[in-house]
N, C-alpha and C. Protein backbone atom coordinates (compact mmCIF):
# COMPACT_ATOMS: atom_id res chain seq x y z
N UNK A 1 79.70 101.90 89.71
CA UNK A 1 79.94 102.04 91.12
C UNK A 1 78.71 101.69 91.95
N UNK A 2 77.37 102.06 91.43
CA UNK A 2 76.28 101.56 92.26
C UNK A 2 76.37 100.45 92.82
N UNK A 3 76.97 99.42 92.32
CA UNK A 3 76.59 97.83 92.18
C UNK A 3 77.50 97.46 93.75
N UNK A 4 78.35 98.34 94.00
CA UNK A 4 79.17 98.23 95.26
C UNK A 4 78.68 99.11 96.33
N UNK A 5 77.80 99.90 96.00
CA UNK A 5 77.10 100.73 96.89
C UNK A 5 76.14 99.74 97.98
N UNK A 6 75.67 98.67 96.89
CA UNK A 6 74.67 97.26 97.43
C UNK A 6 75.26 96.67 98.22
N UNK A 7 76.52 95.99 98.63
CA UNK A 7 77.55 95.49 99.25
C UNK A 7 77.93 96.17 100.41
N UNK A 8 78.47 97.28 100.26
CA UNK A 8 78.80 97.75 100.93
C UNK A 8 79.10 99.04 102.01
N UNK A 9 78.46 100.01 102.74
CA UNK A 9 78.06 101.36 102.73
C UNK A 9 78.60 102.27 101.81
N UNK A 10 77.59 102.93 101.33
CA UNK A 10 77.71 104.04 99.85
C UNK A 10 78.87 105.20 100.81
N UNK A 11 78.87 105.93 101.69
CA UNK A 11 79.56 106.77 101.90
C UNK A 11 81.28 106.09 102.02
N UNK A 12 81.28 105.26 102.76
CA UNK A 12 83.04 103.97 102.26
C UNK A 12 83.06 104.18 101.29
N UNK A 13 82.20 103.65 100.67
CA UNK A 13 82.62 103.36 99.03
C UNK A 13 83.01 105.16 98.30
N UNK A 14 81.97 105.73 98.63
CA UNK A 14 82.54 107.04 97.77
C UNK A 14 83.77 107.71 98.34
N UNK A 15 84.26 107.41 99.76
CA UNK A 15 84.97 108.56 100.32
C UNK A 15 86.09 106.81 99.88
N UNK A 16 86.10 105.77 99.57
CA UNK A 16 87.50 105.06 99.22
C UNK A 16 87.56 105.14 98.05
N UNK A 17 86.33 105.06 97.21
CA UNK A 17 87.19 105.55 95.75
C UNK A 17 87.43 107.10 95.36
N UNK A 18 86.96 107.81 96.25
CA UNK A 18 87.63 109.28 95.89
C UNK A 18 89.34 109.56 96.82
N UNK A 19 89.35 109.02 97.44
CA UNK A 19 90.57 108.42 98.02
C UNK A 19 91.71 107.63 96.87
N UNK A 20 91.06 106.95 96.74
CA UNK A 20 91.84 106.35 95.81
C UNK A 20 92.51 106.58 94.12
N UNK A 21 91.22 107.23 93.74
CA UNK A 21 91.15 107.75 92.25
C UNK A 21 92.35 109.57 92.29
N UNK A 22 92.74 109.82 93.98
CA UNK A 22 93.57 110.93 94.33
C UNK A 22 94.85 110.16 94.20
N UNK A 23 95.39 108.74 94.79
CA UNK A 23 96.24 108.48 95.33
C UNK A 23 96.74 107.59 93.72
N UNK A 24 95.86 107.89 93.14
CA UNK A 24 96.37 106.97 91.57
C UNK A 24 97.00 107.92 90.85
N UNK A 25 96.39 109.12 91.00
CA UNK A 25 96.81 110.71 90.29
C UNK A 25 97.99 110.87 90.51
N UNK A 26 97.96 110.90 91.63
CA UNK A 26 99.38 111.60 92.82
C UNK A 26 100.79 110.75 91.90
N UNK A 27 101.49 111.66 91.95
CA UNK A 27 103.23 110.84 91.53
C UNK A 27 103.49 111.03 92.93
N UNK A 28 104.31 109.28 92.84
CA UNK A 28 104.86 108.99 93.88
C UNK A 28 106.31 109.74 94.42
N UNK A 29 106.79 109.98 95.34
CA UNK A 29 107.49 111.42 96.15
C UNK A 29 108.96 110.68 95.51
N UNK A 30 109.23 111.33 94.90
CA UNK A 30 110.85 110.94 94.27
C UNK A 30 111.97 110.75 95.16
N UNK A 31 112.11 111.35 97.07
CA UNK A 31 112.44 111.52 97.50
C UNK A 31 112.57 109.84 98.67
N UNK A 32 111.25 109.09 98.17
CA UNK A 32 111.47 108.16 99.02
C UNK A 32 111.63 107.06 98.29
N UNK A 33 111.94 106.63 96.60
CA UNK A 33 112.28 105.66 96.25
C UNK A 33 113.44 105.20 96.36
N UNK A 34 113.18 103.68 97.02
CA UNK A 34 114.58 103.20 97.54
C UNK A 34 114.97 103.89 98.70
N UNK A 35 114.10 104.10 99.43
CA UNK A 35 114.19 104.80 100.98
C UNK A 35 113.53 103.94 102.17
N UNK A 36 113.96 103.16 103.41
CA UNK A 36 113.63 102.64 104.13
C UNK A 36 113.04 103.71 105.28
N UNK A 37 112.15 103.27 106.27
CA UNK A 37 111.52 104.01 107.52
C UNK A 37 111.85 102.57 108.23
N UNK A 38 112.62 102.64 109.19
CA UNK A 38 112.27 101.46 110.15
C UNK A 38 112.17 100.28 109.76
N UNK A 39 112.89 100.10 109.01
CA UNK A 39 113.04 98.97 108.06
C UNK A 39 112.16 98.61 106.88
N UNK A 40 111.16 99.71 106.40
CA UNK A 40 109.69 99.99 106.24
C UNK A 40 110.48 100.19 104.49
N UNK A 41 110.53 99.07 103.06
CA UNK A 41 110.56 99.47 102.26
C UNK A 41 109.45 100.83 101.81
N UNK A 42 109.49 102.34 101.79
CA UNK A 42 108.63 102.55 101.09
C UNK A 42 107.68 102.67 100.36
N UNK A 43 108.26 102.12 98.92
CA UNK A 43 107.83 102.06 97.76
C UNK A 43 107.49 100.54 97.97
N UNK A 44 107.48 99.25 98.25
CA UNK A 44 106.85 98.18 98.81
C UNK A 44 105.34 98.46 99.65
N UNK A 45 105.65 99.85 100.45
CA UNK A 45 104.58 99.83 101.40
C UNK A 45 103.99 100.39 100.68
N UNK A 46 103.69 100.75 99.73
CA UNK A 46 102.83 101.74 98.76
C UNK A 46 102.23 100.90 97.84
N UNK A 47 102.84 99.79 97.23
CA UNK A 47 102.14 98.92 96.42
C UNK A 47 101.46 97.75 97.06
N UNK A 48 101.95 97.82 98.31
CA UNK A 48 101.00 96.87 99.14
C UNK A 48 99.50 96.97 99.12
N UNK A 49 99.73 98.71 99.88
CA UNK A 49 98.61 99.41 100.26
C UNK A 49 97.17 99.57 99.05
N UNK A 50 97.82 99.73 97.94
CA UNK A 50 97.30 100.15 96.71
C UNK A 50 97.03 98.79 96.02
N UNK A 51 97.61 97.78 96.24
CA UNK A 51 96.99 96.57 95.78
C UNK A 51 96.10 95.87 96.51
N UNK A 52 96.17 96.49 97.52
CA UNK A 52 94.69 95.83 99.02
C UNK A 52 93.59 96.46 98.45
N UNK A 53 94.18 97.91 98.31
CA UNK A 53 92.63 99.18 98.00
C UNK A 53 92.10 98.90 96.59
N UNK A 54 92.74 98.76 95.25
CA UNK A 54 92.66 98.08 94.19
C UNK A 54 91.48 96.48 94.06
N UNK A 55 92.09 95.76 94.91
CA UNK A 55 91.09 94.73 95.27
C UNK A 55 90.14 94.44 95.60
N UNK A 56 90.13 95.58 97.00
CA UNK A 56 88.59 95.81 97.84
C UNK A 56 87.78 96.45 96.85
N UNK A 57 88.14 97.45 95.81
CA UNK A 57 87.45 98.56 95.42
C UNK A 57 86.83 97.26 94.06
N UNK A 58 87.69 96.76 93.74
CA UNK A 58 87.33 95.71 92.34
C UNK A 58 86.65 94.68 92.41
N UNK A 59 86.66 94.17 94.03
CA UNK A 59 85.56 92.84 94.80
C UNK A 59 84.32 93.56 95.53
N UNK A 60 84.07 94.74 95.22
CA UNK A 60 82.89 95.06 95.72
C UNK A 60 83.10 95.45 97.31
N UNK A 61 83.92 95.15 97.64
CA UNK A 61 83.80 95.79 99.32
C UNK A 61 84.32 94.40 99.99
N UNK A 62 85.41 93.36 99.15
CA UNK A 62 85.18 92.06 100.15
C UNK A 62 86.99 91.78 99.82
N UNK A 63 87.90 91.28 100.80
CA UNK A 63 89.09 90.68 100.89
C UNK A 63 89.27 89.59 100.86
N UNK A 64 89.65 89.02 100.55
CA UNK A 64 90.86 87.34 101.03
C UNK A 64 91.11 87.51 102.37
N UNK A 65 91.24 86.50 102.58
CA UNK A 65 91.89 85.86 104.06
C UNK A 65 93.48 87.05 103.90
N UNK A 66 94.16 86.24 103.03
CA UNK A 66 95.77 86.69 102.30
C UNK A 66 95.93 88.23 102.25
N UNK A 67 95.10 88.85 101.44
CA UNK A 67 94.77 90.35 101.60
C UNK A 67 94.13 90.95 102.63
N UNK A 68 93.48 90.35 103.33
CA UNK A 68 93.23 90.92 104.86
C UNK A 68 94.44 91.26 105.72
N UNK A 69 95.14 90.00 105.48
CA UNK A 69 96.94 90.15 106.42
C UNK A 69 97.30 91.38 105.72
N UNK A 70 97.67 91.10 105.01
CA UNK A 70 98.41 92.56 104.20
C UNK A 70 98.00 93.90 104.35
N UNK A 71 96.67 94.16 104.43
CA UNK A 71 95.95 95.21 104.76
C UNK A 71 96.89 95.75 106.11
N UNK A 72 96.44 94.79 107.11
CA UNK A 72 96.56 95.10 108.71
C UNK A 72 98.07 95.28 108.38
N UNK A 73 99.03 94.57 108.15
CA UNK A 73 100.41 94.67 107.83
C UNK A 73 100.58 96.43 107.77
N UNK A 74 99.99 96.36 106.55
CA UNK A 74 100.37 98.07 106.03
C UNK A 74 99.73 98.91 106.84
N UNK A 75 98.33 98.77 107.66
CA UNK A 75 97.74 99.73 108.45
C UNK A 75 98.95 100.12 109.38
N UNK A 76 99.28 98.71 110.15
CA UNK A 76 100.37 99.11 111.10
C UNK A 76 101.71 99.71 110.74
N UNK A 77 102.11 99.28 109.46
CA UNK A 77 103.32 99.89 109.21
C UNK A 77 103.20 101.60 108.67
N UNK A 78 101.60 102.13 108.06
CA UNK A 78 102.00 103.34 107.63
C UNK A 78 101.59 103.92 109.25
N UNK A 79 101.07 103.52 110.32
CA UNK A 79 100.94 104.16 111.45
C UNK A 79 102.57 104.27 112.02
N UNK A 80 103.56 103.60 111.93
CA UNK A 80 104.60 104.00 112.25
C UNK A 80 105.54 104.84 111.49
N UNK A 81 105.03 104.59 110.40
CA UNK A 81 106.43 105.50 109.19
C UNK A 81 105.96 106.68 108.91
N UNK A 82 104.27 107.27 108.93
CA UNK A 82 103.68 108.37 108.24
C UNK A 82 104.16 109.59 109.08
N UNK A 83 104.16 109.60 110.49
CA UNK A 83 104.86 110.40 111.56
C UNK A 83 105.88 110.99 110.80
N UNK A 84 107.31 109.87 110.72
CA UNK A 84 108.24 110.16 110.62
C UNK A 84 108.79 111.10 108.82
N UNK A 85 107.78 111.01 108.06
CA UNK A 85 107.88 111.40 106.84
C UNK A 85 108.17 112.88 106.86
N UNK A 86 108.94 113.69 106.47
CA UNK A 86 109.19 115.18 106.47
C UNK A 86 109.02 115.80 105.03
N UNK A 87 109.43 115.23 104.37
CA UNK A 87 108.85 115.21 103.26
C UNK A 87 107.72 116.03 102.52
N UNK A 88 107.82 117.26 102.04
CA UNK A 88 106.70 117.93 101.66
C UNK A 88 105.60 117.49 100.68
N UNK A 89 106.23 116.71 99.80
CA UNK A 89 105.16 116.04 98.94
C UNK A 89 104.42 114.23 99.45
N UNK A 90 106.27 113.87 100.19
CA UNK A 90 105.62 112.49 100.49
C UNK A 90 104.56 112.34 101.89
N UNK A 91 104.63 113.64 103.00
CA UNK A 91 103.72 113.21 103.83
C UNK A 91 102.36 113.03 103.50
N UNK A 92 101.49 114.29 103.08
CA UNK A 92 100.69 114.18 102.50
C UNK A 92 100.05 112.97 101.42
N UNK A 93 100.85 112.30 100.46
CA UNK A 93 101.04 111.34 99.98
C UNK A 93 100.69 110.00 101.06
N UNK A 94 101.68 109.80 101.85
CA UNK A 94 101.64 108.73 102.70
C UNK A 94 100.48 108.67 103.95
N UNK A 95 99.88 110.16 104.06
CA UNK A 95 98.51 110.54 104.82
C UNK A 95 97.64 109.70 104.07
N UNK A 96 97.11 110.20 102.30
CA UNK A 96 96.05 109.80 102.64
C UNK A 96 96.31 108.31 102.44
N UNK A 97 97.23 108.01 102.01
CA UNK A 97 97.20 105.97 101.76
C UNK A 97 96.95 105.42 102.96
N UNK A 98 97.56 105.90 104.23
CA UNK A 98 96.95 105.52 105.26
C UNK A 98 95.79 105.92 105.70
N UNK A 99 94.89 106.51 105.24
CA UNK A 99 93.76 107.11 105.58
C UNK A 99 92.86 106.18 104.56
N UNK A 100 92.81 105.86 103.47
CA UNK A 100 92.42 104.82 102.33
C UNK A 100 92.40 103.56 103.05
N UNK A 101 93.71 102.86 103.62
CA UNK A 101 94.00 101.75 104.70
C UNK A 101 92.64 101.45 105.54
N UNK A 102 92.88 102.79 105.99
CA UNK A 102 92.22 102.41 107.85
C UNK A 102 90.60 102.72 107.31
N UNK A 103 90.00 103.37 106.25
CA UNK A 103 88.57 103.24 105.43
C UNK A 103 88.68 101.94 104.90
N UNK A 104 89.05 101.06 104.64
CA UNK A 104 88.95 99.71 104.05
C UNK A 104 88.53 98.89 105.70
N UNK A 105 90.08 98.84 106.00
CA UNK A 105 90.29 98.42 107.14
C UNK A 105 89.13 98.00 108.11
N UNK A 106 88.37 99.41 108.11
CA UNK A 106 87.17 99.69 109.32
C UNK A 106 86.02 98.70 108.54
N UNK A 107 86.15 99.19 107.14
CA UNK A 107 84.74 98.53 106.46
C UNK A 107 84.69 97.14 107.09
N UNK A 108 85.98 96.28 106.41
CA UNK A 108 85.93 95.11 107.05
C UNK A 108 85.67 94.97 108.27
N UNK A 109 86.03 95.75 108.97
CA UNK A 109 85.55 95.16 110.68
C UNK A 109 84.11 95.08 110.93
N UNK A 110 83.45 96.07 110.42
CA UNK A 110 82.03 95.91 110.84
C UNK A 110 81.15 94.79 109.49
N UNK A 111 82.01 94.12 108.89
CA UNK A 111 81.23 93.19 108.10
C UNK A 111 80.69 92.25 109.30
């Protein structure tokens, strides 16, 4: 993990892979597979999210053009669906992925 610490600010990096290494743990909420929000596949928006964070975390702190879209895609879409989640296991769930999101998200902006 040091070697991404060089790249990219050490506190991102620790608070996205402790973010992340939670959201790998976590079983996904049984309640929303095969469940739309707003036209919002779910379980799509979850492997989106997790294959952006997967990437950033595995390139050192750096995106694609391609995975940049996708990022912002999912930022905006878990800002509309995470509200609506009632869900006792999936809000929390869908908190922190969007919270993982918008820590990537930000990193990139201030590159």
């Amino acid at each position: 993990m040091q070697e991404y610490g060089q790249m990219i600010g050490s506190e991102q990096l620790q608070n996205a892979a402790l973010l992340w290494q939670e959201h790998r743990d976590a079983e996904f909420p049984a309640s929303l597979r095969g469940v739309e929000v707003e036209d919002i596949d779910m379980v799509l928006l979850d492997a989106d999210t997790a294959g952006c964070a997967s990437t950033w975390i595995n390139n050192g702190g750096t995106l694609d053009p391609q995975h940049r879209r996708i990022l912002r895609t999912c930022v905006e879409d878990l800002e509309r669906v995470t509200p609506q989640i009632s869900d006792p296991s999936g809000h929390p769930y869908y908190q922190r992925l969007h919270q993982l999101a918008l820590l990537i998200s930000g990193a990139l902006e201030a590159e």
